[in-house]
PDB file of N, CA and C in Angstrom:
ATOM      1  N   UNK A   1       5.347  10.414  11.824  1.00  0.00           N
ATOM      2  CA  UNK A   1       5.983  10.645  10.553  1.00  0.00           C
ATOM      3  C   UNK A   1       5.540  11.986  10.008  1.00  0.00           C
ATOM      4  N   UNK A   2       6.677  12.925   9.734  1.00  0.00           N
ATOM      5  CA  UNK A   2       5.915  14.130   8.799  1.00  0.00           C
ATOM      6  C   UNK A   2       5.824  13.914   7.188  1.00  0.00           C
ATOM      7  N   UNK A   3       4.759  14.077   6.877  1.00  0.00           N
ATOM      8  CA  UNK A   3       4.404  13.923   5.621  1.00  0.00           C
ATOM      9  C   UNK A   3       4.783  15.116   4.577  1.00  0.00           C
ATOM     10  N   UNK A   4       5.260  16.415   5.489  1.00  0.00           N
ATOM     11  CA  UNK A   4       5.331  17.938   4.531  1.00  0.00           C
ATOM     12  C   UNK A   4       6.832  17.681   4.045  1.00  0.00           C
ATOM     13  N   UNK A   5       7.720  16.889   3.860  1.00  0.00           N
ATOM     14  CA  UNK A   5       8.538  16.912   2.988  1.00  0.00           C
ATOM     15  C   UNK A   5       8.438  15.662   1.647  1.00  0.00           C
ATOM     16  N   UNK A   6       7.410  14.793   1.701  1.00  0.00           N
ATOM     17  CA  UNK A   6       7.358  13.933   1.118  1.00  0.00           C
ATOM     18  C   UNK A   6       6.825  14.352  -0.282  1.00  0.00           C
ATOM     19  N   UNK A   7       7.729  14.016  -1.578  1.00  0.00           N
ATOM     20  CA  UNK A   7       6.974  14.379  -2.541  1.00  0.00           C
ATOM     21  C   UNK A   7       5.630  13.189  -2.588  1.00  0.00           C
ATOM     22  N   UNK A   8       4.355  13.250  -2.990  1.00  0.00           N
ATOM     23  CA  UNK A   8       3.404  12.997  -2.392  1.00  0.00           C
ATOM     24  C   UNK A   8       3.048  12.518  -3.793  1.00  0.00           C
ATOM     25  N   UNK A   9       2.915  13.372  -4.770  1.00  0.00           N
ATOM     26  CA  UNK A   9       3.109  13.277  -6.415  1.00  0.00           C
ATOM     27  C   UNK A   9       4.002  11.733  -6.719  1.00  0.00           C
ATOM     28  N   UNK A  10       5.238  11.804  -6.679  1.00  0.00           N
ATOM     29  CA  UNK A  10       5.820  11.123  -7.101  1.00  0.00           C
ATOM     30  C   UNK A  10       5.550  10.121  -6.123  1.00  0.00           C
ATOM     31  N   UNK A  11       5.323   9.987  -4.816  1.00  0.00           N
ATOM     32  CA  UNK A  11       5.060   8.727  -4.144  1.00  0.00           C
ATOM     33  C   UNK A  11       3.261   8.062  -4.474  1.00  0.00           C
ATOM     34  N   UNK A  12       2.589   9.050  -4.969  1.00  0.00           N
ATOM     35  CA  UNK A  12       1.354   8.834  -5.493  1.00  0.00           C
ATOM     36  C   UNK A  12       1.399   7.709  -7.184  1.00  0.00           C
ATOM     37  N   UNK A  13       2.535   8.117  -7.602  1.00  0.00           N
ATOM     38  CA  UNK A  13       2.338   7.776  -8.922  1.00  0.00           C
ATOM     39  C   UNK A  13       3.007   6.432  -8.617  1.00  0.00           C
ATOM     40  N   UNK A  14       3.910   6.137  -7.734  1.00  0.00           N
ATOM     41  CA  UNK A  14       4.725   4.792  -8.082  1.00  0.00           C
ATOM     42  C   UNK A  14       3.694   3.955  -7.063  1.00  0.00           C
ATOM     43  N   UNK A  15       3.045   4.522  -6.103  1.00  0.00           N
ATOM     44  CA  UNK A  15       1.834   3.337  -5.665  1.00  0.00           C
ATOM     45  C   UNK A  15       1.000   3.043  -6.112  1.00  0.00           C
ATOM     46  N   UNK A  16       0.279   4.166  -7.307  1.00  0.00           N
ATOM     47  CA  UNK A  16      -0.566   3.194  -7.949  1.00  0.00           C
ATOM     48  C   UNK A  16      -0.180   2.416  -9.287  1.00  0.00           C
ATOM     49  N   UNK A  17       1.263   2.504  -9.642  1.00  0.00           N
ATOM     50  CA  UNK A  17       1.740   1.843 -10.832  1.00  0.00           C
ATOM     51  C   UNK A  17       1.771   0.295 -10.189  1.00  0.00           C
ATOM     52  N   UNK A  18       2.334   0.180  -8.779  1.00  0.00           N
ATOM     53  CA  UNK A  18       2.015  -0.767  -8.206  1.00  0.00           C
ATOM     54  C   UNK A  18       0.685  -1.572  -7.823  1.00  0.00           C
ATOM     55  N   UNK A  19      -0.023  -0.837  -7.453  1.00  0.00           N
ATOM     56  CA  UNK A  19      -1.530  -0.817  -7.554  1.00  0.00           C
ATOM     57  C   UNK A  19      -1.934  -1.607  -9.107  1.00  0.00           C
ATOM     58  N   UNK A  20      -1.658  -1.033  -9.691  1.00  0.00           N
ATOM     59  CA  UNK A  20      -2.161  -1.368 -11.597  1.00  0.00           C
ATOM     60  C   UNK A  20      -1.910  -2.729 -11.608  1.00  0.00           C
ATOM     61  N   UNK A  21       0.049  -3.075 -11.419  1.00  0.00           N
ATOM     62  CA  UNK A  21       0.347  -4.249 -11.592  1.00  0.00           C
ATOM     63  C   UNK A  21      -0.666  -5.549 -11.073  1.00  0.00           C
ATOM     64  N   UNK A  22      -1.105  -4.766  -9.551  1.00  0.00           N
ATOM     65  CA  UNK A  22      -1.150  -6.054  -8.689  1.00  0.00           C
ATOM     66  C   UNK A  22      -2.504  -6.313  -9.157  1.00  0.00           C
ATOM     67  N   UNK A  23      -3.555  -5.432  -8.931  1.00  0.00           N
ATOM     68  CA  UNK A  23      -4.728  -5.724 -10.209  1.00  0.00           C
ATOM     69  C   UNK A  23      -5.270  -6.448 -10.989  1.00  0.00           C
ATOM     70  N   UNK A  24      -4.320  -6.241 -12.247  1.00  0.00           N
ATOM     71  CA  UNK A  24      -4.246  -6.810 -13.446  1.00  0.00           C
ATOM     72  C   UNK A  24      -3.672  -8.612 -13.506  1.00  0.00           C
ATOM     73  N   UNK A  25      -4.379  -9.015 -12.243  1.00  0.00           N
ATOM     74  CA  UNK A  25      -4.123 -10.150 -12.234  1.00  0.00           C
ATOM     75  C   UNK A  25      -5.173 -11.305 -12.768  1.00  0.00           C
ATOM     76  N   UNK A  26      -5.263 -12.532 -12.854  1.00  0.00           N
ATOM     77  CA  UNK A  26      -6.539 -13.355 -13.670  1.00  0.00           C
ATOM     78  C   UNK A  26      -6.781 -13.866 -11.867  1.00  0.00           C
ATOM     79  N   UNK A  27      -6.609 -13.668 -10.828  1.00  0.00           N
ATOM     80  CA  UNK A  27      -7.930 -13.717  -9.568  1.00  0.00           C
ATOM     81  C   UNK A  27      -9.067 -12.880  -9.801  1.00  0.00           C
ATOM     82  N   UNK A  28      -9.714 -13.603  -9.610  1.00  0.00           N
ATOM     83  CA  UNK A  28     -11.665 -13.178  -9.271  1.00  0.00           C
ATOM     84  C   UNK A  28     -11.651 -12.658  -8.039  1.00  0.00           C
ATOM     85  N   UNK A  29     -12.254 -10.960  -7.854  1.00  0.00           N
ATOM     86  CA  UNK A  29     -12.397 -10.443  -6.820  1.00  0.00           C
ATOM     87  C   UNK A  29     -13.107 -11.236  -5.725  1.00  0.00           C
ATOM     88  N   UNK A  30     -14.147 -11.964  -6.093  1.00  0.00           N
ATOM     89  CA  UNK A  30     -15.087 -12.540  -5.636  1.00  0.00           C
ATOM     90  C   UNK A  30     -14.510 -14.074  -4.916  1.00  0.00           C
ATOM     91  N   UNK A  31     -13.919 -14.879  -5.905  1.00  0.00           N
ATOM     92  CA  UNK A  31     -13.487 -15.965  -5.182  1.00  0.00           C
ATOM     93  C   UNK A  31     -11.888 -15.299  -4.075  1.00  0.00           C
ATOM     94  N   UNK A  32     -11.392 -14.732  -4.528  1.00  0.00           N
ATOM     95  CA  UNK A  32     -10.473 -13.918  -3.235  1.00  0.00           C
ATOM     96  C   UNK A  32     -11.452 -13.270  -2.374  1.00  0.00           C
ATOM     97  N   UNK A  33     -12.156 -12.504  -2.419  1.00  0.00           N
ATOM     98  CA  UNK A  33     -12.718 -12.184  -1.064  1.00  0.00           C
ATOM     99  C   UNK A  33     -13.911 -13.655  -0.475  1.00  0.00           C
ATOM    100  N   UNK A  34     -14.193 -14.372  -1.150  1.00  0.00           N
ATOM    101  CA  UNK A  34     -14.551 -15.721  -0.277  1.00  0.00           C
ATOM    102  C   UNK A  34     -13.889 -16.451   0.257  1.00  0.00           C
ATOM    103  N   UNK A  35     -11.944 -16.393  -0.452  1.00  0.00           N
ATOM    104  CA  UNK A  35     -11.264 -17.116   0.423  1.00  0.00           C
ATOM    105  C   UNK A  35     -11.173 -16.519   1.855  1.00  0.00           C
ATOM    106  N   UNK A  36     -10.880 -15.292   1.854  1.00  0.00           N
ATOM    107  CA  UNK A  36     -10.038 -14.521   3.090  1.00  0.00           C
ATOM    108  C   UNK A  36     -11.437 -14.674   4.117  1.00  0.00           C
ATOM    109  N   UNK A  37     -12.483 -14.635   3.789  1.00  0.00           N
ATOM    110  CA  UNK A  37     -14.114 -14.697   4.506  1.00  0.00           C
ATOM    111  C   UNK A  37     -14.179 -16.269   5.353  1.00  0.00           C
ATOM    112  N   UNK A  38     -13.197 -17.148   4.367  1.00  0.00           N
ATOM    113  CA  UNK A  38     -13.425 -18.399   4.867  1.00  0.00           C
ATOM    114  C   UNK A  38     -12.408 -18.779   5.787  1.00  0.00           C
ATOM    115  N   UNK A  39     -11.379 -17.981   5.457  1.00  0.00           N
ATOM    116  CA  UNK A  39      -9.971 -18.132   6.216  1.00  0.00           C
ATOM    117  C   UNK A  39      -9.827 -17.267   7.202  1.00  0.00           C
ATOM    118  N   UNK A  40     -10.813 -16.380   7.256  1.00  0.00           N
ATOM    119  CA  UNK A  40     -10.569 -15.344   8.637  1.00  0.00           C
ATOM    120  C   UNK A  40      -9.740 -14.151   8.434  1.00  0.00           C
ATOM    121  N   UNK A  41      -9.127 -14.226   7.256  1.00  0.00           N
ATOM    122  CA  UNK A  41      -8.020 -12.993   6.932  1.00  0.00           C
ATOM    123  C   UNK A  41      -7.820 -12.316   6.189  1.00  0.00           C
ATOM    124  N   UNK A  42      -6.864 -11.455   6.611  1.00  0.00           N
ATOM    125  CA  UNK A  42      -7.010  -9.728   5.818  1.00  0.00           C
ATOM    126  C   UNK A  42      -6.476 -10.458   4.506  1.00  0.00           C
ATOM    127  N   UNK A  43      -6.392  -9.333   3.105  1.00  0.00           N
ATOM    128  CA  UNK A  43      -5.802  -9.882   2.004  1.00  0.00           C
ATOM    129  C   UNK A  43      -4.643  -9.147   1.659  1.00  0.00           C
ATOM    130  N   UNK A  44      -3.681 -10.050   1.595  1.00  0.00           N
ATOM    131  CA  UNK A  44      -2.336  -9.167   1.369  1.00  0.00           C
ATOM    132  C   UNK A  44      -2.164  -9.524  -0.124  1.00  0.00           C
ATOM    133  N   UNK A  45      -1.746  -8.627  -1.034  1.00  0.00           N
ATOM    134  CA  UNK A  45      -1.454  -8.583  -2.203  1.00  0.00           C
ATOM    135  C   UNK A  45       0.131  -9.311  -2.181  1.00  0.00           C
ATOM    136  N   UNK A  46      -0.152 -10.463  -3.009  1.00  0.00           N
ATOM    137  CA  UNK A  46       1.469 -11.241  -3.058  1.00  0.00           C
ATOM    138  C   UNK A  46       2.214 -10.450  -3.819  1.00  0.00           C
ATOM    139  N   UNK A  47       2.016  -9.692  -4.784  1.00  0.00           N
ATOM    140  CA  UNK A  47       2.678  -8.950  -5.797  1.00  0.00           C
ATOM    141  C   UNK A  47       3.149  -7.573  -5.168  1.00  0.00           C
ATOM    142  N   UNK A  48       2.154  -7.192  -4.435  1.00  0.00           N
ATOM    143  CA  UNK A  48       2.369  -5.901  -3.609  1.00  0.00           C
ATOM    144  C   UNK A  48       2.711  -5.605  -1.747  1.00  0.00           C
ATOM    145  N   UNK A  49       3.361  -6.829  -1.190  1.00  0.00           N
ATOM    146  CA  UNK A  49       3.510  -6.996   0.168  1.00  0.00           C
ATOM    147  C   UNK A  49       3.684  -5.603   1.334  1.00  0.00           C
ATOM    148  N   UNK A  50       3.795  -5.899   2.594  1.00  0.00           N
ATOM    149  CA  UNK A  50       3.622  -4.218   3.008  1.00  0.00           C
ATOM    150  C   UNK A  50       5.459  -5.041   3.633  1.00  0.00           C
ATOM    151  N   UNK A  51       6.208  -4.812   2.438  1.00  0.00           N
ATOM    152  CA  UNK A  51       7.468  -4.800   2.792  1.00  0.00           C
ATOM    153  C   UNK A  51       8.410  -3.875   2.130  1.00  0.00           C
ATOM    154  N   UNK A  52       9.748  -3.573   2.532  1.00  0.00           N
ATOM    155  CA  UNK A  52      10.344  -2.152   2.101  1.00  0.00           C
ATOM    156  C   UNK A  52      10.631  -2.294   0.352  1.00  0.00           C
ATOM    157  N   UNK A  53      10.790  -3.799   0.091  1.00  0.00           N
ATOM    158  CA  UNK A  53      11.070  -4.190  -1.226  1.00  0.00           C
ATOM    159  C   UNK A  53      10.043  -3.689  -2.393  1.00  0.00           C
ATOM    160  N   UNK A  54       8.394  -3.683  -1.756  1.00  0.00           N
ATOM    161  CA  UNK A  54       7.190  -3.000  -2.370  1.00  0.00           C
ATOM    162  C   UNK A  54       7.787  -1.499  -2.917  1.00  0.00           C
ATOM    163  N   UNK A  55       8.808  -0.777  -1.857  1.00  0.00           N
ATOM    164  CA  UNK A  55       8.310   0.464  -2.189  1.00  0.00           C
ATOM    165  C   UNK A  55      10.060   0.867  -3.532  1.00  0.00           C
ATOM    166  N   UNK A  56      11.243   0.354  -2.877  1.00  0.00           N
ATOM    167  CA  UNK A  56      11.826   0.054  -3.658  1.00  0.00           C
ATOM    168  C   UNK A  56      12.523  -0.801  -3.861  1.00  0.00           C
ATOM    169  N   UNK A  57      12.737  -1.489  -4.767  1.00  0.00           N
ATOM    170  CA  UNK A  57      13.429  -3.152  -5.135  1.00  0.00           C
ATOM    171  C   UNK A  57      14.877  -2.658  -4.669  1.00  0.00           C
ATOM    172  N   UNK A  58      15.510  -1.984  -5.114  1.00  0.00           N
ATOM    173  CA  UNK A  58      17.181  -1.952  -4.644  1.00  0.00           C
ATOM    174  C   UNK A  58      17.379  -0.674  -3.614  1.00  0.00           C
ATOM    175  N   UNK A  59      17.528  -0.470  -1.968  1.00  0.00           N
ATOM    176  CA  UNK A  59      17.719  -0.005  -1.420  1.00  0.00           C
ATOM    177  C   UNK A  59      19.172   0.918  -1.290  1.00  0.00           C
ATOM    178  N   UNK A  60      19.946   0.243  -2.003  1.00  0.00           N
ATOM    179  CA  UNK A  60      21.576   0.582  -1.913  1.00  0.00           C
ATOM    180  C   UNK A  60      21.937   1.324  -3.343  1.00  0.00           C
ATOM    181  N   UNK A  61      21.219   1.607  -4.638  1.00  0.00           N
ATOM    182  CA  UNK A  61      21.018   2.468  -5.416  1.00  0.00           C
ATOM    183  C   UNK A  61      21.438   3.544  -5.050  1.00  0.00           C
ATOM    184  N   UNK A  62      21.985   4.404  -5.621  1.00  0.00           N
ATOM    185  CA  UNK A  62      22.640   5.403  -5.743  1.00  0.00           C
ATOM    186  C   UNK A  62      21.267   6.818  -5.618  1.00  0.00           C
ATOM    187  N   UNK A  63      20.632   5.808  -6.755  1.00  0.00           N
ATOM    188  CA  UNK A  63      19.634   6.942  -7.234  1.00  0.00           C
ATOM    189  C   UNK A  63      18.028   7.355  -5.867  1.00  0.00           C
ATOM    190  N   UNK A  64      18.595   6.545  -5.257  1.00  0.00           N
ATOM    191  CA  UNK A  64      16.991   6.278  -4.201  1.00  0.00           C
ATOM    192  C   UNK A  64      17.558   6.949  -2.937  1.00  0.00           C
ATOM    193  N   UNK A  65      18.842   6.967  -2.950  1.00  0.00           N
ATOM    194  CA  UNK A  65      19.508   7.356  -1.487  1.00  0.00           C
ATOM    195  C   UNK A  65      18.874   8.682  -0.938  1.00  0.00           C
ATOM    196  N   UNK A  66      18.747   9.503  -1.467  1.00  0.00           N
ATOM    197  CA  UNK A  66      17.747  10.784  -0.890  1.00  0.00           C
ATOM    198  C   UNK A  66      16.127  10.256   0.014  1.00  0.00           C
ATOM    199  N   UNK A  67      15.230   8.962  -1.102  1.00  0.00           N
ATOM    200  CA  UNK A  67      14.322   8.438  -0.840  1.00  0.00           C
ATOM    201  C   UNK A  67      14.336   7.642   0.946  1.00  0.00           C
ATOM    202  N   UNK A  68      15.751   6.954   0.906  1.00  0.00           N
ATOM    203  CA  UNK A  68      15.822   5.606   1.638  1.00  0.00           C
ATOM    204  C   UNK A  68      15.322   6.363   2.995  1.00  0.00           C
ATOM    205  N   UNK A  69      15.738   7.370   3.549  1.00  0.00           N
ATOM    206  CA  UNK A  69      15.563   7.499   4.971  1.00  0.00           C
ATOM    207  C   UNK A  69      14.187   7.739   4.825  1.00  0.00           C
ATOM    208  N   UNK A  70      13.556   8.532   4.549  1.00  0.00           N
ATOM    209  CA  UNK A  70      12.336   8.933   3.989  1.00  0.00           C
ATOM    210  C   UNK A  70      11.129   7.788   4.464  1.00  0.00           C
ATOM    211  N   UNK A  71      11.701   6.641   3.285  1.00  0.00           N
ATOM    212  CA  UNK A  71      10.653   5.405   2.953  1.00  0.00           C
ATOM    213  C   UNK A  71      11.394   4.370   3.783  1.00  0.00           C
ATOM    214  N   UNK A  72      12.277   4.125   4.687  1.00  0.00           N
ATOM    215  CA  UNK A  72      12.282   3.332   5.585  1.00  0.00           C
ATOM    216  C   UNK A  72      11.603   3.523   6.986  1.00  0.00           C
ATOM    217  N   UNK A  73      11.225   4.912   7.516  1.00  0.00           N
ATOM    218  CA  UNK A  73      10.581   5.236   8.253  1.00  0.00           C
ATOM    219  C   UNK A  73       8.753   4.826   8.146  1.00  0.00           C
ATOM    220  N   UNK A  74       8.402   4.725   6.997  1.00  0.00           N
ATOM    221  CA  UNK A  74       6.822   4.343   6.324  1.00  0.00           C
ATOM    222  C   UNK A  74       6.582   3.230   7.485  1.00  0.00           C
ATOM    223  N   UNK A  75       5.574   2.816   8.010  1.00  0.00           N
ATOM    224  CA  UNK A  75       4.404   2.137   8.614  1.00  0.00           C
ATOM    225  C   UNK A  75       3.897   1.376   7.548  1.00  0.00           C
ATOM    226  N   UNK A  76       3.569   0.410   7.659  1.00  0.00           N
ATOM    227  CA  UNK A  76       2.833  -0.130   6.814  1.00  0.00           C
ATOM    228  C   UNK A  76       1.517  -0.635   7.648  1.00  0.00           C
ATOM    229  N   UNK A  77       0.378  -0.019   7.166  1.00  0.00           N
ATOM    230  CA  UNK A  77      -1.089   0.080   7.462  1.00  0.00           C
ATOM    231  C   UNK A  77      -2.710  -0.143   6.833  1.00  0.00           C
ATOM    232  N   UNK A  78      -3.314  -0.725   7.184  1.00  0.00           N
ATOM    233  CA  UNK A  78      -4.286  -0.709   6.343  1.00  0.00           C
ATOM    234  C   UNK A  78      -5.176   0.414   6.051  1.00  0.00           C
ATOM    235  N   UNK A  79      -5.825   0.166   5.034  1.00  0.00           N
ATOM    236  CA  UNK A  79      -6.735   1.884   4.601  1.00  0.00           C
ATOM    237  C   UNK A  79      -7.641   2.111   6.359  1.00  0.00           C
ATOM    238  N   UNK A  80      -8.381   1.390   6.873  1.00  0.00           N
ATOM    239  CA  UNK A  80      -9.394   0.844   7.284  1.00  0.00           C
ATOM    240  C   UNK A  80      -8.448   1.520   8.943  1.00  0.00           C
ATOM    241  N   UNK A  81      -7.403   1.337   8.792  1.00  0.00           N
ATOM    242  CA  UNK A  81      -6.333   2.730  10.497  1.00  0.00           C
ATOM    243  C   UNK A  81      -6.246   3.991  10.098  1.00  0.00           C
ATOM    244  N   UNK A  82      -6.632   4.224   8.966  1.00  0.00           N
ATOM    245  CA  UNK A  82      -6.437   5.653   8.635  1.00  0.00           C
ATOM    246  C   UNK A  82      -7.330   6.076   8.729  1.00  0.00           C
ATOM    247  N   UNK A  83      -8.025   7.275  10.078  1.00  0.00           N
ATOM    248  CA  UNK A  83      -9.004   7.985  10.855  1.00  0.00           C
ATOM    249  C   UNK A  83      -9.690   8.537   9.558  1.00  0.00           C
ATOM    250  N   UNK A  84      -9.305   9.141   8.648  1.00  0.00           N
ATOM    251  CA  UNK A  84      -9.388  10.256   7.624  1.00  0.00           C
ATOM    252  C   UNK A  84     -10.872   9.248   6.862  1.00  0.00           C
ATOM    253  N   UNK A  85     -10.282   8.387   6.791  1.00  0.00           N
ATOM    254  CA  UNK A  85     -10.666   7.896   5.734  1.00  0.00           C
ATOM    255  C   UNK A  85     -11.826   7.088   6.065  1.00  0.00           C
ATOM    256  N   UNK A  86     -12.687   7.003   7.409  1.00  0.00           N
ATOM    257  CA  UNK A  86     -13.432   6.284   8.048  1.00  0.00           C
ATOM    258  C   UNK A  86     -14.814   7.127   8.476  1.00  0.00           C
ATOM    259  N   UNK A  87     -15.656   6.533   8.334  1.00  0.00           N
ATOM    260  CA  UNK A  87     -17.162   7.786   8.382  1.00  0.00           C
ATOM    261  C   UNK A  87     -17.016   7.614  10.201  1.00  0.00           C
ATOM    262  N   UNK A  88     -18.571   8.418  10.341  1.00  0.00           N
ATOM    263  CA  UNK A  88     -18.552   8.398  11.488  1.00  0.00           C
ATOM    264  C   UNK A  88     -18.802   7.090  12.813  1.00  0.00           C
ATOM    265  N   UNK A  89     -19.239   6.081  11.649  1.00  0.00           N
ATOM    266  CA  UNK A  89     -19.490   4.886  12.071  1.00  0.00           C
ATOM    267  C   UNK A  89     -18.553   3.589  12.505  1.00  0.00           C
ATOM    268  N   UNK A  90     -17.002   4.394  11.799  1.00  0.00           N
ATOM    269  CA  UNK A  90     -15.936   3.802  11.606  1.00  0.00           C
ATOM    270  C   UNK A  90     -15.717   2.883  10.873  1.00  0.00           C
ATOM    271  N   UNK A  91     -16.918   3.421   9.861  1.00  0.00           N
ATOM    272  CA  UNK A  91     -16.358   2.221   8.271  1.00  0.00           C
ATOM    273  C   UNK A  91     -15.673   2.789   7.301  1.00  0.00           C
ATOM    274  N   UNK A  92     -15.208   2.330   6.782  1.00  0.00           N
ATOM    275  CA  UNK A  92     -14.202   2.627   5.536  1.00  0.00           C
ATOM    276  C   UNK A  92     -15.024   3.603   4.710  1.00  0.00           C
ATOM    277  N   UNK A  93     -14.832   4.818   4.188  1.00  0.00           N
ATOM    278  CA  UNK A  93     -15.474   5.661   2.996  1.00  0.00           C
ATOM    279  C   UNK A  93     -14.629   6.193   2.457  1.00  0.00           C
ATOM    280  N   UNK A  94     -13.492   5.686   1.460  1.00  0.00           N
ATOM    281  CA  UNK A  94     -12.915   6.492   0.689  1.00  0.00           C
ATOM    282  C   UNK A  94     -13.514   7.146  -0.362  1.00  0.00           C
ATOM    283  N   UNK A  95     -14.463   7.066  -0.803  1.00  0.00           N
ATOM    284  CA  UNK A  95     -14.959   8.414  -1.983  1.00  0.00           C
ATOM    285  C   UNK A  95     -16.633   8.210  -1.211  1.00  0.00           C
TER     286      UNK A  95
END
């Protein structure tokens, strides 16, 4: 995927508005990460799924049609595949 035409800005701002939503939920970080510990599994945000609907609700919009080819091409990945973002140990270090 090339990333040098993607506005990056505007795809920055509507993932973490999504981000905010999914958040601002009344789950306990703590009892969610003891479920997924007990269940063996990754945690997918129900509010925020890695499906095309996450990125926009109406695909056939008039107004997104520039977007659609763009954001139907997206991968959906965890932080934890992204090389960048992994020390040398291959753990997660985003800041």
């Amino acid at each position: 995927m090339d990333f040098k035409n993607i506005d990056m800005g505007e795809f920055g701002r509507h993932l973490f508005a999504k981000i905010l939503r999914a958040t601002a939920s009344d789950g306990n970080y703590t009892d969610i990460m003891n479920e997924m510990v007990t269940k063996n599994e990754k945690y997918t945000d129900e509010s925020f799924p890695p499906t095309e609907m996450s990125l926009i609700n109406d695909w056939d919009e008039d107004e997104v049609q520039d977007k659609v080819r763009t954001w139907s091409q997206f991968e959906w990945i965890r932080a934890t595949e992204i090389e960048e973002l992994n020390d040398e140990e291959g753990k997660l270090a985003v800041f």
